[in-house]
Protein backbone atom coordinates (compact mmCIF):
# COMPACT_ATOMS: atom_id res chain seq x y z
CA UNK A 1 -2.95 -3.71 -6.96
CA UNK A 2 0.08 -3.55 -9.07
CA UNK A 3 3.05 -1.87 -8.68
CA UNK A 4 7.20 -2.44 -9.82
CA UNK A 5 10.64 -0.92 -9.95
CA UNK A 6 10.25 -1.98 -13.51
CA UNK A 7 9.45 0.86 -15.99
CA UNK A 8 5.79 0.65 -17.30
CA UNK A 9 4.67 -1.29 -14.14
CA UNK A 10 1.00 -1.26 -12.75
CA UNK A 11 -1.01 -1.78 -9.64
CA UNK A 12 -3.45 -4.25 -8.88
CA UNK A 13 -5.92 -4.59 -5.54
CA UNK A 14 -8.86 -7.17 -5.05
CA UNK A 15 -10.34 -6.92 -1.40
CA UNK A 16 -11.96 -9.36 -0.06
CA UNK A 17 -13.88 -9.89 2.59
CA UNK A 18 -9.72 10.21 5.97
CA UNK A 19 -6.32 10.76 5.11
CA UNK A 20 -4.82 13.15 2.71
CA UNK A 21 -0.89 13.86 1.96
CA UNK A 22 0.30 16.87 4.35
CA UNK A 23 1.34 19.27 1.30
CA UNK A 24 0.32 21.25 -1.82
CA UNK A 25 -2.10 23.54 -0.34
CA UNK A 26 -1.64 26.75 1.69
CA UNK A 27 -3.03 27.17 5.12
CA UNK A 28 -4.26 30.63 6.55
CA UNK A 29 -4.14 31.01 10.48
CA UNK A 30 -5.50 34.74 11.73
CA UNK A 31 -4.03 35.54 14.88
CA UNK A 32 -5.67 37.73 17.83
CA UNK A 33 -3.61 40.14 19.75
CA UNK A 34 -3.42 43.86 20.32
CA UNK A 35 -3.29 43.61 16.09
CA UNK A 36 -4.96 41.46 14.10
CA UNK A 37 -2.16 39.64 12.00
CA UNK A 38 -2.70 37.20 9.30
CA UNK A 39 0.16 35.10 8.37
CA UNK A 40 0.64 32.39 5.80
CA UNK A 41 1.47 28.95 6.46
CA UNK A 42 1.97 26.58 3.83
CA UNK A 43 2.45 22.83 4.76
CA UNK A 44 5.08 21.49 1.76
CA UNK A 45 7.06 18.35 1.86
CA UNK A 46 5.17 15.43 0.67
CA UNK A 47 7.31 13.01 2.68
CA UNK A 48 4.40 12.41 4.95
CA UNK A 49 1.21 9.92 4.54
CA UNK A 50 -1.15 9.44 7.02
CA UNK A 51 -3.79 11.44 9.80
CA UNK A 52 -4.42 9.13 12.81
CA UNK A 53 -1.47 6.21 11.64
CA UNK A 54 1.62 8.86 10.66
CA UNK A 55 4.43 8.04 8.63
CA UNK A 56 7.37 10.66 7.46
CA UNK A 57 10.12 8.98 5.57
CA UNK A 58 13.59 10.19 5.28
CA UNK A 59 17.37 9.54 3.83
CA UNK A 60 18.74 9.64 0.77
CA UNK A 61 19.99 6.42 -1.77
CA UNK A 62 24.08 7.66 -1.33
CA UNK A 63 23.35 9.29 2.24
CA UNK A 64 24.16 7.60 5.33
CA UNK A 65 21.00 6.12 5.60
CA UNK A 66 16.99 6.22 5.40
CA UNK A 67 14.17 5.43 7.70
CA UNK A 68 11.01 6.84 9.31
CA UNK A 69 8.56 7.74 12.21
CA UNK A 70 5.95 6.17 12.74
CA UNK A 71 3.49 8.65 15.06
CA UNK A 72 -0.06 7.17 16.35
CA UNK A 73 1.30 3.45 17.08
CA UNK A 74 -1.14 2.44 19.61
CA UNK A 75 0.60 1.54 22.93
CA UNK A 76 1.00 -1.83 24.25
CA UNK A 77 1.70 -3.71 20.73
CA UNK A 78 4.37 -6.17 21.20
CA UNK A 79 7.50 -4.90 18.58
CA UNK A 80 10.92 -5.45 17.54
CA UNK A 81 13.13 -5.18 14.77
CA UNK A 82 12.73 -9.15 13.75
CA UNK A 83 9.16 -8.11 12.83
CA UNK A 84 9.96 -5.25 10.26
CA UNK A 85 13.19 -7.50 9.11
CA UNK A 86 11.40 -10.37 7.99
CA UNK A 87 9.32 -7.02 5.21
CA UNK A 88 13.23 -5.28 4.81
CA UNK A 89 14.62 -8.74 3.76
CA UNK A 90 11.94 -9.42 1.28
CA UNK A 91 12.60 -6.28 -0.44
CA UNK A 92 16.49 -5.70 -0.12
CA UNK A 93 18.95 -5.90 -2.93
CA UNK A 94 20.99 -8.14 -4.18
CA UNK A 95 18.96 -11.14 -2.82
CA UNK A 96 18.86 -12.86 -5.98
CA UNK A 97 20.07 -13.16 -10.04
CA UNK A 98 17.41 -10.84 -11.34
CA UNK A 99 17.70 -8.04 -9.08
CA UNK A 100 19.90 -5.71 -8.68
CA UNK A 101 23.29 -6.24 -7.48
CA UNK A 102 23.75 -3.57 -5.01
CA UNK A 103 24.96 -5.22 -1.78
CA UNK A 104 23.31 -3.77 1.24
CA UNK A 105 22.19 -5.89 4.11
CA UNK A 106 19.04 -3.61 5.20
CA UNK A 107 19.14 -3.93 9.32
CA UNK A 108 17.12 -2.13 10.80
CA UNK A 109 17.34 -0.54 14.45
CA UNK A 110 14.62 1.40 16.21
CA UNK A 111 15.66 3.83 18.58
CA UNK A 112 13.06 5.11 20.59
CA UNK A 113 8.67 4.44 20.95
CA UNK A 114 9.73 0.82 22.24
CA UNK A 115 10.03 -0.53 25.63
CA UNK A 116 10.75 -4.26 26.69
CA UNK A 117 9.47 -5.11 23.13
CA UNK A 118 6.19 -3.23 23.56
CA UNK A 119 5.25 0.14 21.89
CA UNK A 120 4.59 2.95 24.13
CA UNK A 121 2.50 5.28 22.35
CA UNK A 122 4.82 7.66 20.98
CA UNK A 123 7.04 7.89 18.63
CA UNK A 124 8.67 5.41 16.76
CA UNK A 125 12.18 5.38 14.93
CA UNK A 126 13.41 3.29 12.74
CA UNK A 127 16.65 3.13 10.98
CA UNK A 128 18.58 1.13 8.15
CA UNK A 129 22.42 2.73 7.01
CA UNK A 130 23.45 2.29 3.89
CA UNK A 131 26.66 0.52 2.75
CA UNK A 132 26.92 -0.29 -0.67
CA UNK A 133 27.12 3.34 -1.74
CA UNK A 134 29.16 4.21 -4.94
CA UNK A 135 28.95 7.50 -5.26
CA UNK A 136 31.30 7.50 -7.94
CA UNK A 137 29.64 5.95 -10.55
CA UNK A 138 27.26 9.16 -11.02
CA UNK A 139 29.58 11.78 -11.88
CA UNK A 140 28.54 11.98 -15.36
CA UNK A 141 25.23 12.98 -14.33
CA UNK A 142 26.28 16.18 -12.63
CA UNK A 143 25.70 17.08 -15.83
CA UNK A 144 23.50 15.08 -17.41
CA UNK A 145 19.82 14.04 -16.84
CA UNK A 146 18.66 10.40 -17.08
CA UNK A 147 15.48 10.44 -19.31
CA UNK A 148 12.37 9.31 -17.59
CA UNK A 149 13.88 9.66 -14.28
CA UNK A 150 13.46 12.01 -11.91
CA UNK A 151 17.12 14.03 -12.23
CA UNK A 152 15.58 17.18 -14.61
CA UNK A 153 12.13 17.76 -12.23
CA UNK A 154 14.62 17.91 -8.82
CA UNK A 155 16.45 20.70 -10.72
CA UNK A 156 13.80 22.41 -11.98
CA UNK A 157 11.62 22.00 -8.90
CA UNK A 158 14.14 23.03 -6.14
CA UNK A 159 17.44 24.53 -7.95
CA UNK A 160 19.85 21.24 -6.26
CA UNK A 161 19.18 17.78 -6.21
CA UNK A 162 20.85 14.79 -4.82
CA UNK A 163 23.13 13.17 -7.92
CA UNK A 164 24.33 9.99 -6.15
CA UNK A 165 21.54 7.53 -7.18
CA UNK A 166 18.78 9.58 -7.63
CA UNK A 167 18.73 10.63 -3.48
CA UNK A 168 14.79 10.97 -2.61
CA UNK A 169 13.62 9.27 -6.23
CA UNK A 170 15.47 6.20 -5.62
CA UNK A 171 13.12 3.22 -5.05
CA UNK A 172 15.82 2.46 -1.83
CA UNK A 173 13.02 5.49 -0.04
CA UNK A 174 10.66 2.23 -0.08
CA UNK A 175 12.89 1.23 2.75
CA UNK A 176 11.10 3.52 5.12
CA UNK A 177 7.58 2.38 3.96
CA UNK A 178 8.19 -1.45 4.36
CA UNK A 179 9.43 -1.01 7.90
CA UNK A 180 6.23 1.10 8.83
CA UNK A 181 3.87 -1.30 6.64
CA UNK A 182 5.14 -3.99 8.74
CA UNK A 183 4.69 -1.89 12.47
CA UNK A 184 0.78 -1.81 10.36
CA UNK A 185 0.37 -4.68 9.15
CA UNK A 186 0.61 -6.50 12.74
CA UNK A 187 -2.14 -3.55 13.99
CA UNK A 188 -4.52 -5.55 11.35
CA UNK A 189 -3.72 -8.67 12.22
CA UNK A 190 -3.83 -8.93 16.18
CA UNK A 191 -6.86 -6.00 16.16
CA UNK A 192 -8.97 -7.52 12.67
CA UNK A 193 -7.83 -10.49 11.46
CA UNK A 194 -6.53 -8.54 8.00
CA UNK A 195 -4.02 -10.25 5.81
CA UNK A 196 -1.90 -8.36 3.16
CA UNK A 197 -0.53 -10.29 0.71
CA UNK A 198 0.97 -9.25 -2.84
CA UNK A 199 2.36 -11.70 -5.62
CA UNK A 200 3.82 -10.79 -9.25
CA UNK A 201 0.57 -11.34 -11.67
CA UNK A 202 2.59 -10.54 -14.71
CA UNK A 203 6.51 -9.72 -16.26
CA UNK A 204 6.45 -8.07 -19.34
CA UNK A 205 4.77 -9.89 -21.92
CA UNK A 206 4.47 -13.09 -19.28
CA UNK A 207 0.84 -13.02 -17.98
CA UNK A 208 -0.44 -15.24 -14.90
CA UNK A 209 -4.19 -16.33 -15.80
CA UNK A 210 -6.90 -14.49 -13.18
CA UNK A 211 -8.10 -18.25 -12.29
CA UNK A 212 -4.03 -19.33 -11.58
CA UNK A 213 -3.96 -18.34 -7.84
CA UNK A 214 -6.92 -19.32 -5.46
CA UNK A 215 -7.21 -16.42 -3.48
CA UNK A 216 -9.01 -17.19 -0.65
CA UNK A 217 -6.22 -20.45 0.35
CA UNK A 218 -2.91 -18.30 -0.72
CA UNK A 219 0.01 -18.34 1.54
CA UNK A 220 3.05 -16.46 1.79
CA UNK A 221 5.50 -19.40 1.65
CA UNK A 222 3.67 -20.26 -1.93
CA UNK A 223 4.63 -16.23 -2.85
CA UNK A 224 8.03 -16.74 -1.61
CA UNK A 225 8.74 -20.18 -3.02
CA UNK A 226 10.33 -18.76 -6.14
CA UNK A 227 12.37 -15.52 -7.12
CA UNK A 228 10.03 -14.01 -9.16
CA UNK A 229 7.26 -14.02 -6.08
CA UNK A 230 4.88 -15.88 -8.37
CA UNK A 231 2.44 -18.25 -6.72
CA UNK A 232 2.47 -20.23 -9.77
CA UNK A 233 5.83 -22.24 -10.27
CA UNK A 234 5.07 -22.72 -14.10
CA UNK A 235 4.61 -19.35 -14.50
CA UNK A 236 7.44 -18.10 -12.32
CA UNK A 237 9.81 -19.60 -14.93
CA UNK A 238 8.73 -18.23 -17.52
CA UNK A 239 9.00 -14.52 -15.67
CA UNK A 240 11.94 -15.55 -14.55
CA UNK A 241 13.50 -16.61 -17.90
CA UNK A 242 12.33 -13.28 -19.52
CA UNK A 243 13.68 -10.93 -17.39
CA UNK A 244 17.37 -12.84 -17.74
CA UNK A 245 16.98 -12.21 -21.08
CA UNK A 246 16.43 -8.94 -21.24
CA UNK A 247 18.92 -8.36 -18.29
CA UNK A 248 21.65 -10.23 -20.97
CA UNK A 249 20.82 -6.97 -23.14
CA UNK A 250 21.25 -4.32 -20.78
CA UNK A 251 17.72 -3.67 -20.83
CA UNK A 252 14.68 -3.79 -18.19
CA UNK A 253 11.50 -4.42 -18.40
CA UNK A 254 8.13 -3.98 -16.46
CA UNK A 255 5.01 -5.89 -14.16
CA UNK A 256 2.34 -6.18 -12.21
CA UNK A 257 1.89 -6.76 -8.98
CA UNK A 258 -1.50 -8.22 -7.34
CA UNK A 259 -2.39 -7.38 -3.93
CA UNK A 260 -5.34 -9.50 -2.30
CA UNK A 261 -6.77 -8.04 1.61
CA UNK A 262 -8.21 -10.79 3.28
CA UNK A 263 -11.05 -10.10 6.23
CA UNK A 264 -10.81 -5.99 5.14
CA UNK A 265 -12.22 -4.26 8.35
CA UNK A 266 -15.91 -2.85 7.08
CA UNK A 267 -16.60 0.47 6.86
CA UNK A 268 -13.62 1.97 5.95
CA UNK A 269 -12.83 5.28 4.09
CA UNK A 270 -14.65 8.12 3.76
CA UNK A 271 -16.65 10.81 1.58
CA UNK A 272 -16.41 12.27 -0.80
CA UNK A 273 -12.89 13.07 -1.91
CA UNK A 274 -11.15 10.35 1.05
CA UNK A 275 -12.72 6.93 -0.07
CA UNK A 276 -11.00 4.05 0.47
CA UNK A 277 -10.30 3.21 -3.03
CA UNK A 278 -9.14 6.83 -4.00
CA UNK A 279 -6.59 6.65 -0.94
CA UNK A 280 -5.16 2.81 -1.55
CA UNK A 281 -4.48 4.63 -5.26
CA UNK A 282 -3.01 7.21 -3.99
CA UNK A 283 -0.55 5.46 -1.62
CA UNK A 284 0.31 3.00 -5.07
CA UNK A 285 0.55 5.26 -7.59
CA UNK A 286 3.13 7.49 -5.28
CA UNK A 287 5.77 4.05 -5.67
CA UNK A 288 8.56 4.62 -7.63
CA UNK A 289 8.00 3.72 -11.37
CA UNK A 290 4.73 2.67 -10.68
CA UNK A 291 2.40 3.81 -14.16
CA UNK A 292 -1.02 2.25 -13.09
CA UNK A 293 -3.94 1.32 -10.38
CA UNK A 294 -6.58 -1.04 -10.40
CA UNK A 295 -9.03 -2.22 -8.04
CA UNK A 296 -12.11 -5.46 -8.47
CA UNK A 297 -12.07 -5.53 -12.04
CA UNK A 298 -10.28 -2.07 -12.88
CA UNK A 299 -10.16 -1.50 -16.64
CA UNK A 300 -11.54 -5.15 -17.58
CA UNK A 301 -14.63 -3.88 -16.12
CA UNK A 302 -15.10 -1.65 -19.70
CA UNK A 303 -15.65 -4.83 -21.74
CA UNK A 304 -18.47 -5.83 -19.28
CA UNK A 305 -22.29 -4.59 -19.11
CA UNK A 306 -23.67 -3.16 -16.29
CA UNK A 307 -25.74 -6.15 -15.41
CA UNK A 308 -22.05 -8.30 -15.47
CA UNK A 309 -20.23 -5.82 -13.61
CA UNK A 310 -22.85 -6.00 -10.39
CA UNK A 311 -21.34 -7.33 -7.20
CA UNK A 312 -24.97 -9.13 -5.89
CA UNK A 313 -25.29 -9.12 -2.15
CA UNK A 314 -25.93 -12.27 0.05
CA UNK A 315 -26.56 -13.26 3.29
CA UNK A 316 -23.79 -15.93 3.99
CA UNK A 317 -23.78 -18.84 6.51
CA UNK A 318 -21.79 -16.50 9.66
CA UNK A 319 -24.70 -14.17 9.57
CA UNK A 320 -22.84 -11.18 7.42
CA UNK A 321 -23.53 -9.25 4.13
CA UNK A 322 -21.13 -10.27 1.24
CA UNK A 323 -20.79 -10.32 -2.48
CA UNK A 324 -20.42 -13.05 -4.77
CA UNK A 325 -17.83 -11.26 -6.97
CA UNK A 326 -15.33 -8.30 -6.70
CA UNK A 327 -16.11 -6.02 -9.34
CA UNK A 328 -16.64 -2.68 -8.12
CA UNK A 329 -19.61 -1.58 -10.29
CA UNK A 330 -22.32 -2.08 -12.66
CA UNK A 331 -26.25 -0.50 -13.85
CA UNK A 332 -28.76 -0.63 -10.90
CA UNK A 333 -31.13 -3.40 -12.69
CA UNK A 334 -32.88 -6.24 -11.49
CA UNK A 335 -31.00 -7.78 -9.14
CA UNK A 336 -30.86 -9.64 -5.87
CA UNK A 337 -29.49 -7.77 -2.63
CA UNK A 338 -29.80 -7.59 1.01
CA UNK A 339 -31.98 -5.19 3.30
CA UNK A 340 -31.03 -3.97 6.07
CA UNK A 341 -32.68 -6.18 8.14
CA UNK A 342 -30.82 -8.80 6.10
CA UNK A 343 -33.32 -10.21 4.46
CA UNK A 344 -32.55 -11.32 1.05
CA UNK A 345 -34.46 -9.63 -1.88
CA UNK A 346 -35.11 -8.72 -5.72
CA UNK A 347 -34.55 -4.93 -6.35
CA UNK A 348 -35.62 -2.39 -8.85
CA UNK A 349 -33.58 0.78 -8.17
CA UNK A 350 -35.69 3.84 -9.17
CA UNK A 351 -34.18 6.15 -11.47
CA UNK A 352 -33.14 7.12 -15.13
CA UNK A 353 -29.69 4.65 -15.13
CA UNK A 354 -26.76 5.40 -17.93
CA UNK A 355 -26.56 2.79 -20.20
CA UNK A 356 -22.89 2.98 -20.87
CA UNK A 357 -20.42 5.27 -18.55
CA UNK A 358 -17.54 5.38 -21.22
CA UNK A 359 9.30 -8.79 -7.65
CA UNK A 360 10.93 -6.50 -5.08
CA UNK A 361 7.84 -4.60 -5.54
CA UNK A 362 5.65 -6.87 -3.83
CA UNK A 363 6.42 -6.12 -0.05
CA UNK A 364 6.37 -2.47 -0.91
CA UNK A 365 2.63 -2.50 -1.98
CA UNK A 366 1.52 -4.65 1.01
CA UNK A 367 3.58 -2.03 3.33
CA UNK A 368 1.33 1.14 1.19
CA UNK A 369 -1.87 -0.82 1.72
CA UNK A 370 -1.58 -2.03 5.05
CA UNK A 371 -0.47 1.95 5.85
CA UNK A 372 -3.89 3.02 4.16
CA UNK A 373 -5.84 0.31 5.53
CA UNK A 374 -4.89 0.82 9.71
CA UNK A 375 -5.01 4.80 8.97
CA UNK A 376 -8.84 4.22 7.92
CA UNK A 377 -8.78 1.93 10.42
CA UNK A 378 -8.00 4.57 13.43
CA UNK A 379 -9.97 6.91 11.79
CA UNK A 380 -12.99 4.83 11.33
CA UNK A 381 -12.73 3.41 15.10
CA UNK A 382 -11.96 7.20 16.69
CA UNK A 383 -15.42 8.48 14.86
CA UNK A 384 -17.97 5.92 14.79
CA UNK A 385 -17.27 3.59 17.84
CA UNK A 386 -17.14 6.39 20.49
CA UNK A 387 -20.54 5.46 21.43
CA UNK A 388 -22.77 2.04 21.33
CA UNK A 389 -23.00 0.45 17.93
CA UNK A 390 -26.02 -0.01 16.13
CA UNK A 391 -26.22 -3.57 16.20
CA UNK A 392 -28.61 -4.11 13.61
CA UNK A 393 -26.37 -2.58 10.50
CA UNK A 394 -22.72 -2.11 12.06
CA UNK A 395 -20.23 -4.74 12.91
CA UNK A 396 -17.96 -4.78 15.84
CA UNK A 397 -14.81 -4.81 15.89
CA UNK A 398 -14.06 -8.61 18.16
CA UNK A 399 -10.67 -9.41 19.41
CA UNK A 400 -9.49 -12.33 17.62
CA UNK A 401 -9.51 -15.59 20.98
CA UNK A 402 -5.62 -15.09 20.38
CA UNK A 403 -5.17 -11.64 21.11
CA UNK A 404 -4.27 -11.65 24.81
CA UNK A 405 -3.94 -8.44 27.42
CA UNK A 406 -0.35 -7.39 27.45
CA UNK A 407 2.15 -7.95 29.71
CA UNK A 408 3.54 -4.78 31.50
């Protein structure tokens, strides 16, 4: 999954191994009393992601500050501010040459939803102030709208807007969302083993080959070995080198960003409108400057056939279902697969089939995806594991040996 700060940037998810934005559409409640009353309530904002894992973000790039609350942290998960700092200093400015060099320092506090380090259930606050502001420096556009920004839709859109730094449309909002994404990130860890990790795949004209990183081994420390938060060190220079240049003109320029989910929980997501690929798109595409999604193959998967594009089931040595490849698609042909029994097989799907159906970014997307993933986590537990399993096509859900009972 790709995303950037950059203009013209993209997103970019490979996965391996119900939630819908609380705006837009009008609710009507009908009252009973002595006189039946209909009233109209319409639930506007769109600073709010999440059903069962909640999020609202809040603060403004000049204000005195931005944050969130998190609502729906489960209770008894050990948390403090070092674990959402390591996230906040990943993504902060002025951390490096090519980045901006607004000087902020990003700590975070959390103020209530936390007792003697564990979480207790309700709700969570987080905080970072801001103190680099220079308000100053945007007087001109009082007046004046930056093209391709976000200045003219405020205006029209609500009457007033925020000058100072673009207020809500500044890409310092992604504050909020890496300090939740890291509060989520350790629910998929300690409860499913899930690793997020995102790396810069390409900087303008600068493209790491799909073979470069081994995705299954990568680390975090090879990510953060170099400024440009590309696994590749070859490759990192030459990112690195063209966005110095363009910086030397006064100029920007865009990227992607890959995001890889290691041991993804099964089951997740939901039909028809609320699959998990149509929220994780969602979530990426709602990043500032952020142009594109992918996810397996994405676009590539055009120049395939449908026969290619098949991700063929196996039964692998632990006993599970999985897929040699991570393409998302492909015609329903001759193929081999797994039955439910898990018994490998040849199939012939019935049917008439179509024969054609025409680098600051990088904690941000692993915050948005790990926020998707432990929302359809929640959701997925709270409906289908109220009641025994059914062992023969459902997984549970085992406690890493790690995971220990808390200490209260």
């Amino acid at each position: 999954m790709a995303s950037s700060f950059l203009p013209h940037a993209s997103t970019h998810l490979l996965i391996l191994g119900a939630s819908r934005l609380d705006g837009g559409l009008g609710k009507l409640a009908v009252g009973s009393s002595t006189r039946s009353r209909r009233r109209l309530q319409v639930n506007a904002g769109g600073s709010t992601y999440g059903n069962h894992f909640r999020v609202s973000t809040f603060g403004e790039s000049h204000g005195g500050g931005v944050g969130c609350v998190i609502d729906g942290c489960p209770p008894r998960l050990p948390l403090s501010e070092a674990d959402m700092q390591l996230d906040l200093d990943r993504r902060r400015p002025g951390q490096n040459r090519i980045t901006t060099d607004r000087k902020e320092t990003d700590t975070c506090k959390i103020s209530s939803g936390v007792s003697q380090g564990l979480t207790t259930g309700t709700p969570i606050h987080v905080f970072v102030p801001n103190a680099g502001q220079r308000g100053q420096d945007y007087k001109e556009l009082f007046s004046a709208y930056r093209p391709s920004h976000a200045d003219l839709t405020y205006d029209f859109k609500y009457g007033i807007r925020s000058v100072e730094g673009g207020g809500r449309s500044s890409a310092r909002e992604t504050i909020a969302r890496v300090a939740a994404g890291a509060v989520a990130k350790k629910i998929l860890k300690q409860f499913a083993g899930t690793e997020v990790l995102a790396y810069v795949s390409q900087v303008h004209k600068v493209v790491l080959p799909q073979d470069a990183v081994d995705h299954e081994s990568l680390t975090l420390d090879q990510i953060e070995s170099n400024i440009a938060r590309c696994p590749d060190p070859e490759y990192a220079e030459k990112m690195i080198d063209a966005i110095e240049t363009v910086r030397a003109k006064g100029d920007s320029v865009g990227g992607v960003v890959t995001c890889i989910v290691r041991n993804a929980p099964t089951g997740l997501g939901s039909p028809v409108f609320d699959k998990l690929e149509a929220e994780l798109a969602k979530a990426a595409l709602s990043l500032p400057a952020t142009k594109g999604f992918e996810i397996g193959s994405g676009f590539a998967g055009t120049y395939l056939t449908g026969s290619e594009h098949n991700d063929e089931f196996y039964m692998a040595g632990d006993g599970r279902i999985r897929t040699r490849t991570n393409r998302s698609g492909g015609i329903q042909k001759r193929q081999n697969t797994v039955t439910r029994e898990r018994q490998e097989m040849e199939l012939m799907a019935p049917g008439r089939q179509e024969p054609c159906v025409a680098p600051r970014a990088v904690p941000v997307v692993e915050a948005m995806v790990a926020l998707v993933l432990v929302d359809q986590l929640m959701a997925q537990f709270a409906q289908n594991y109220m009641f025994p399993i059914n062992q023969q096509l459902q997984e549970s859900f085992e406690l890493p040996p790690r995971h220990e009972p808390a200490n209260v």
